[in-house]
C-alpha atoms as a PDB file:
ATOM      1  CA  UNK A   1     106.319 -16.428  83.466  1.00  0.00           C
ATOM      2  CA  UNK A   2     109.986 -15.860  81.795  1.00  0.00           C
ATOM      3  CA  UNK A   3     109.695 -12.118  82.115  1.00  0.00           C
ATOM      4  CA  UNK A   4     108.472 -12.547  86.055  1.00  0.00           C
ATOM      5  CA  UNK A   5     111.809 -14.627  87.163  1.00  0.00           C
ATOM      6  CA  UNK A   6     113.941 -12.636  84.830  1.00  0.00           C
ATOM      7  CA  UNK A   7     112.934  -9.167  86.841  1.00  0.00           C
ATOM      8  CA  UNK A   8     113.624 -11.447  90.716  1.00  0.00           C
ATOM      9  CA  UNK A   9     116.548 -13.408  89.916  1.00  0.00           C
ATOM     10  CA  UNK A  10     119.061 -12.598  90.389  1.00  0.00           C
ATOM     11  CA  UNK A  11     118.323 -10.414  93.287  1.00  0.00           C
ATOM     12  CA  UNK A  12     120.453  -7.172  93.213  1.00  0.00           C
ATOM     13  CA  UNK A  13     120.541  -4.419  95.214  1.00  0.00           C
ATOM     14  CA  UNK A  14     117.833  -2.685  94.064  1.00  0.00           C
ATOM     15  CA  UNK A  15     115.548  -5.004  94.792  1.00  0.00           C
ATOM     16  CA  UNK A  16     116.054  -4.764  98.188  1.00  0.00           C
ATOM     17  CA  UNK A  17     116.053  -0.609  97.690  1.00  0.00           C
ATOM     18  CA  UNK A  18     112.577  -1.344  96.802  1.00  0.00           C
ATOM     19  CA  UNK A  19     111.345  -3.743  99.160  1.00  0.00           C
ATOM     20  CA  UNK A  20     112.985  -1.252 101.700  1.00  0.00           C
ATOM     21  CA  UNK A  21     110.654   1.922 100.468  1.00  0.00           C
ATOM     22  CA  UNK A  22     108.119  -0.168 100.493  1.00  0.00           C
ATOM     23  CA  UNK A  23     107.907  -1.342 104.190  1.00  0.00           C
ATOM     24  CA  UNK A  24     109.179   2.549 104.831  1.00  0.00           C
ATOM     25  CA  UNK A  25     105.775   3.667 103.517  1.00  0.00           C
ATOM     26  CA  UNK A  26     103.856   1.218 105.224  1.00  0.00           C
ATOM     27  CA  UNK A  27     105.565   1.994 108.527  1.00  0.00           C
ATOM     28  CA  UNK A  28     104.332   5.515 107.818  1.00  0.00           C
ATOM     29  CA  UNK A  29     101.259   4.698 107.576  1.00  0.00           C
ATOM     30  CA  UNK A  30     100.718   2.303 110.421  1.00  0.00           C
ATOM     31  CA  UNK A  31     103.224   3.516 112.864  1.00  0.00           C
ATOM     32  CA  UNK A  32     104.762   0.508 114.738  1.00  0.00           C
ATOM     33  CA  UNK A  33     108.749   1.387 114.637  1.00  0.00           C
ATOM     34  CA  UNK A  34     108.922  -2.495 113.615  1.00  0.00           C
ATOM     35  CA  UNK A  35     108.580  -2.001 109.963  1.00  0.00           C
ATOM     36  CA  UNK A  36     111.438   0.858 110.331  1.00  0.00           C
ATOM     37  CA  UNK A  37     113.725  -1.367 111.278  1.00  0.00           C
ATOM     38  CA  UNK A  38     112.831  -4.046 108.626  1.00  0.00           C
ATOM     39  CA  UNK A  39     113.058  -1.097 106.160  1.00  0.00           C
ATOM     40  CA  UNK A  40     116.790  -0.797 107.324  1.00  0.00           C
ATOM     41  CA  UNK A  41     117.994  -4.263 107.318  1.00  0.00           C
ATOM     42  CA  UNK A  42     116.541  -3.913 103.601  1.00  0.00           C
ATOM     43  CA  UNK A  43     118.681  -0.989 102.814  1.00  0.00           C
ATOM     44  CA  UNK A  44     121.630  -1.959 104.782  1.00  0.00           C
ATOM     45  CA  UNK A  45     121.383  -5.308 102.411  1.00  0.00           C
ATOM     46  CA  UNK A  46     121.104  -3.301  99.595  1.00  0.00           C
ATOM     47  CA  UNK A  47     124.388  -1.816 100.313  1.00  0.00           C
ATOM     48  CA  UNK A  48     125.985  -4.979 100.850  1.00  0.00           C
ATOM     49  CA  UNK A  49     124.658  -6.433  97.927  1.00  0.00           C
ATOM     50  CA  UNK A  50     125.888  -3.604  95.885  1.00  0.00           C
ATOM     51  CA  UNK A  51     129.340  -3.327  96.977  1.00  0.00           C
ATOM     52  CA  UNK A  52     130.212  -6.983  97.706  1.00  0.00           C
ATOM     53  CA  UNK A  53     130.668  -9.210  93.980  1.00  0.00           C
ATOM     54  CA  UNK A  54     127.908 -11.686  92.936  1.00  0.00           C
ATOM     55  CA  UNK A  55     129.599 -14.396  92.936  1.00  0.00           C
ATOM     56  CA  UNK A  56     129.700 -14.074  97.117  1.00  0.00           C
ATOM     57  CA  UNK A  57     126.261 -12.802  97.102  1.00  0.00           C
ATOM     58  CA  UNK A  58     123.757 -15.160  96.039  1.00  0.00           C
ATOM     59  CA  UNK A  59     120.384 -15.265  96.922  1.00  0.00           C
ATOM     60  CA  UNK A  60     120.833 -17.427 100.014  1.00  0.00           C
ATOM     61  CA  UNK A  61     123.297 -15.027 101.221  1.00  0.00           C
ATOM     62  CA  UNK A  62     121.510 -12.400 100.412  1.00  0.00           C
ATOM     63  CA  UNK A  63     118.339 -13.325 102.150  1.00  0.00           C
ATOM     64  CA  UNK A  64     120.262 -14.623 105.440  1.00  0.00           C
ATOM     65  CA  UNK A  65     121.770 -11.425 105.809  1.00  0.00           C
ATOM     66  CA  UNK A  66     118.620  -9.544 105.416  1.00  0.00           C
ATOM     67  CA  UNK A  67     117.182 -11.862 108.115  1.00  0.00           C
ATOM     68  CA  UNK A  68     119.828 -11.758 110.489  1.00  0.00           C
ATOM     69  CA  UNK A  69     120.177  -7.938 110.135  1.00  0.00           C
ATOM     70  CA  UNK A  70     116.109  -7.426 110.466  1.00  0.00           C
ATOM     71  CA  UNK A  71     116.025  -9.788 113.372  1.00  0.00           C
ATOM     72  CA  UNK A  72     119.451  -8.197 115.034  1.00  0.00           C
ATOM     73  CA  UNK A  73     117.614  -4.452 114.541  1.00  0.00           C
ATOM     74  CA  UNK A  74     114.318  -5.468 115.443  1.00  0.00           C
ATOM     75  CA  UNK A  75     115.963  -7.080 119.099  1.00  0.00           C
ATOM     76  CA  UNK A  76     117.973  -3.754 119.639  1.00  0.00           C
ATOM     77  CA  UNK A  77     114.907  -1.724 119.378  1.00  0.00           C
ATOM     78  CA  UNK A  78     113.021  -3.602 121.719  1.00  0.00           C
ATOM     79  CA  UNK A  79     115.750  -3.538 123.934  1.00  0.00           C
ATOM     80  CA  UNK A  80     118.329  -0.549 124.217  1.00  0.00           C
ATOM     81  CA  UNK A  81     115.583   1.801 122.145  1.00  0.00           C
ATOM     82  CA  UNK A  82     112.516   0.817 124.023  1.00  0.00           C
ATOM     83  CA  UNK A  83     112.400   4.514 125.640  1.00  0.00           C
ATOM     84  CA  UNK A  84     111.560   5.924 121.955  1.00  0.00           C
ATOM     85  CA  UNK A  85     107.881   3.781 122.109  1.00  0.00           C
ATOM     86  CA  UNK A  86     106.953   5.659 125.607  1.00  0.00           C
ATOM     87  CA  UNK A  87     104.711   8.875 125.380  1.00  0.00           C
ATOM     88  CA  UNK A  88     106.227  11.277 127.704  1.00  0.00           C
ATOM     89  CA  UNK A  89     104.282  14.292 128.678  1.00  0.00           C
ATOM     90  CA  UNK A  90     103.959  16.352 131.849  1.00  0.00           C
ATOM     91  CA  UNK A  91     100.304  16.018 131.661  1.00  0.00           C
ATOM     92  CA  UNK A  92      99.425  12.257 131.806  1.00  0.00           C
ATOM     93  CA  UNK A  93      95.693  13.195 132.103  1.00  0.00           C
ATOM     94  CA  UNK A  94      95.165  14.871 129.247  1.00  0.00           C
ATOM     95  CA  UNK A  95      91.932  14.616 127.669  1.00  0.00           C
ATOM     96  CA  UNK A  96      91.204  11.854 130.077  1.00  0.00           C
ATOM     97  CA  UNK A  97      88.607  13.717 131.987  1.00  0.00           C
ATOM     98  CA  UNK A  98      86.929  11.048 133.793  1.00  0.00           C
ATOM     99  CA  UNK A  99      90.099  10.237 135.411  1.00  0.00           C
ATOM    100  CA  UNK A 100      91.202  13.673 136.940  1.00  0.00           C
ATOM    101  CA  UNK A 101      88.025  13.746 139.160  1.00  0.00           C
ATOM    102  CA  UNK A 102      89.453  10.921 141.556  1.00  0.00           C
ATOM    103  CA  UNK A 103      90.068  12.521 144.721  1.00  0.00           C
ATOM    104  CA  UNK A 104      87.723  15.496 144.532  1.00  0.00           C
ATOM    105  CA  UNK A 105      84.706  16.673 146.225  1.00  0.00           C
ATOM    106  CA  UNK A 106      81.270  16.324 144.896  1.00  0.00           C
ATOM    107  CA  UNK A 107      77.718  17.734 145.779  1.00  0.00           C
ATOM    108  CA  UNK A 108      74.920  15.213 145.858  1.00  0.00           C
ATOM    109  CA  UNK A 109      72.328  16.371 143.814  1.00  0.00           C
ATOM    110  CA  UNK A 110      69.779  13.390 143.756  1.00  0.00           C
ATOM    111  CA  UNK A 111      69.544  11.019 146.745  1.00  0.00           C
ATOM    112  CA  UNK A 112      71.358   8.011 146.697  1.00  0.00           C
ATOM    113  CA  UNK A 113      68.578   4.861 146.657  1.00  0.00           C
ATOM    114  CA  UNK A 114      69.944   1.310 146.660  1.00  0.00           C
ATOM    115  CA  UNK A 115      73.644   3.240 146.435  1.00  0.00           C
ATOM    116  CA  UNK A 116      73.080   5.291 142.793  1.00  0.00           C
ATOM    117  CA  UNK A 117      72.455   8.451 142.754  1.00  0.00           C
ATOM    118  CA  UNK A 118      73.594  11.593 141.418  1.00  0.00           C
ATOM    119  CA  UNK A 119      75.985  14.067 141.963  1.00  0.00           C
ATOM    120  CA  UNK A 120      77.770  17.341 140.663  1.00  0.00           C
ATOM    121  CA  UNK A 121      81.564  17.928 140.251  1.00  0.00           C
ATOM    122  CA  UNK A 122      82.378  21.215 139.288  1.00  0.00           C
ATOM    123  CA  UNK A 123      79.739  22.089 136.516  1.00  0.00           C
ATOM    124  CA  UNK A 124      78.007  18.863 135.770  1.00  0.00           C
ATOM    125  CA  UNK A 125      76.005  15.972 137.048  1.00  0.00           C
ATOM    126  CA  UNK A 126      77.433  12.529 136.778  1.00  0.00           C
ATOM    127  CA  UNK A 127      75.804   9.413 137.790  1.00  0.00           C
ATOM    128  CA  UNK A 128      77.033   8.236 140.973  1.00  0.00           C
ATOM    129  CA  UNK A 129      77.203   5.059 142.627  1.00  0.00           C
ATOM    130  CA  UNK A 130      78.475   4.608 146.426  1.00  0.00           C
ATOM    131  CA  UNK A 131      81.158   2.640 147.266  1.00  0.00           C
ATOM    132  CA  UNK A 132      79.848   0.700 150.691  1.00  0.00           C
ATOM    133  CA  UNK A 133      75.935   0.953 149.338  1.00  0.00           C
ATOM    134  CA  UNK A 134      75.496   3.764 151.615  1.00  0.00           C
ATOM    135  CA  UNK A 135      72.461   6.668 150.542  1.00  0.00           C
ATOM    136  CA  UNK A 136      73.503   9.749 150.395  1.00  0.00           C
ATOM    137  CA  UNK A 137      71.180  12.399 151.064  1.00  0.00           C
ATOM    138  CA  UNK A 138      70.571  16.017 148.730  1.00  0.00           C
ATOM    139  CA  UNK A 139      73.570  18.386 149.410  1.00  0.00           C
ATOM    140  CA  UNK A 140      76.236  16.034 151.344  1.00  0.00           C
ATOM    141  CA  UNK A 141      79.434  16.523 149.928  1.00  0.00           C
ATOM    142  CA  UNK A 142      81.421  13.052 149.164  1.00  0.00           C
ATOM    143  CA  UNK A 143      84.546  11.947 147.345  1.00  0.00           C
ATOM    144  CA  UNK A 144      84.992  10.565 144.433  1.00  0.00           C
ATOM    145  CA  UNK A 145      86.945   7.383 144.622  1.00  0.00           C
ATOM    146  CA  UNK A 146      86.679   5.612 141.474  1.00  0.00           C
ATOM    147  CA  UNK A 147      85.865   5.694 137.973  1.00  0.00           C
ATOM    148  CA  UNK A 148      83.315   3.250 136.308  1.00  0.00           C
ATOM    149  CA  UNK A 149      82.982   3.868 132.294  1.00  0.00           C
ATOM    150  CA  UNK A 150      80.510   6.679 133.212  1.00  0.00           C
ATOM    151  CA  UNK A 151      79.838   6.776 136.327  1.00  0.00           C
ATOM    152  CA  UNK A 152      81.519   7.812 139.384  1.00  0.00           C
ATOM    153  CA  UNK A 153      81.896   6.148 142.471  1.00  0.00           C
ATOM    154  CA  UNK A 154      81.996   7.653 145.547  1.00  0.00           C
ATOM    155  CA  UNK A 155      82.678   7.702 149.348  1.00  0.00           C
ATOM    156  CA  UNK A 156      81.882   9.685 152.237  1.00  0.00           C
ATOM    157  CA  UNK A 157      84.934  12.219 153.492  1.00  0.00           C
ATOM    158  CA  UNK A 158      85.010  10.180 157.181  1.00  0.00           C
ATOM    159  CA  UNK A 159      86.288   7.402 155.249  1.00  0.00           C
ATOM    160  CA  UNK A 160      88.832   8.537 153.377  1.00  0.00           C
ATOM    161  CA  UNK A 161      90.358  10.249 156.379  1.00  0.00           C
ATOM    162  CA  UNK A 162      90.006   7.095 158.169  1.00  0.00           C
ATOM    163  CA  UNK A 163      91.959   5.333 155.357  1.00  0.00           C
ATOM    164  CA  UNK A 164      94.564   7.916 155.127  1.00  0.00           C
ATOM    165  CA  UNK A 165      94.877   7.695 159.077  1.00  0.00           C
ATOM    166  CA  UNK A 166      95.151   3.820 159.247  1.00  0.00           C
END
C-alpha cells in the first residue's frame, strides 16, 4: 500500500498530464466534447501545478482549481460554443428517405379498405394508410401527408388545396 500513496501524493503535474490523456482518449472514443474540456482543465492544471511552487500548491489547491477550471470550460462550451455540437449540412434529409416523400404524389395501387391500402411513390409500393379513413380506389393519385415508421399516410389532393386555401 506504501508504494500506491507514494506514486499519488504528492500530486504533481504529471499526474494531471496523465489523467488529461486519459479523458482525451476516451473523448475520442465516445465523442461528447464534454470530456475535451475536462481533458483541458487537466492540462491547464498541469501547467499550473508545474510552474507555481509546492508549497502554494497542495492537493486541495490543486484539485479546486481543476474543478473550477473543468466546471468554468464545461459552462463556456455549453454556452458561447454550443454552435460547434450542431450538424450543419445543406441536405437535412439525407439518408432519411421516408421523410422526403411528404408532400408528393402517389399512385394507389391496392384499394384502400377500412383506410390501408397501398400505394406507389416513384418506384416502390409502400403501405398506406388514409388520413380521414377515406378508401381510395386503384389508380387515384393522393398525397402523402405523413410518415408513420413504415407506412405512409395519405390524403386526397382536394384537401390539401383546401388547406392551403383556408
Amino acid at each position: 500500500m506504501e508504494g500506491f500513496t507514494e506514486i499519488l501524493f504528492p500530486i504533481e503535474f504529471w499526474h494531471w498530464v496523465a489523467l488529461g490523456l486519459m479523458l482525451l482518449g476516451i473523448e475520442l472514443l465516445i465523442g461528447t466534447y464534454d470530456l475535451l474540456w475536462i481533458s483541458a482543465a487537466a492540462f491547464a492544471t498541469a501547467l499550473i501545478t508545474g510552474l507555481l511552487p509546492a508549497s502554494i500548491m497542495g492537493a486541495e489547491i490543486q484539485f479546486l482549481v481543476f474543478s473550477v477550471m473543468a466546471i468554468g470550460f464545461i459552462l463556456v462550451s455549453r454556452t458561447m460554443l454550443s454552435s460547434w455540437r450542431e450538424q450543419k449540412t445543406d441536405r437535412p434529409l439525407l439518408n432519411q428517405r421516408m421523410q422526403t416523400m411528404i408532400g408528393r404524389q402517389a399512385l394507389v395501387t391496392q384499394s384502400f379498405k377500412a383506410g390501408s391500402g397501398r400505394v406507389k411513390i416513384g418506384d416502390t409500393e409502400w403501405l398506406a394508410y388514409a388520413s380521414e379513413d377515406e378508401n381510395f380506389h386503384k389508380g387515384r393519385i393522393v398525397i402523402v401527408d405523413s410518415i408513420e415508421t413504415t407506412a405512409v399516410r395519405v390524403v386526397a389532393p382536394e384537401s390539401v388545396k383546401a388547406e392551403a386555401a383556408g
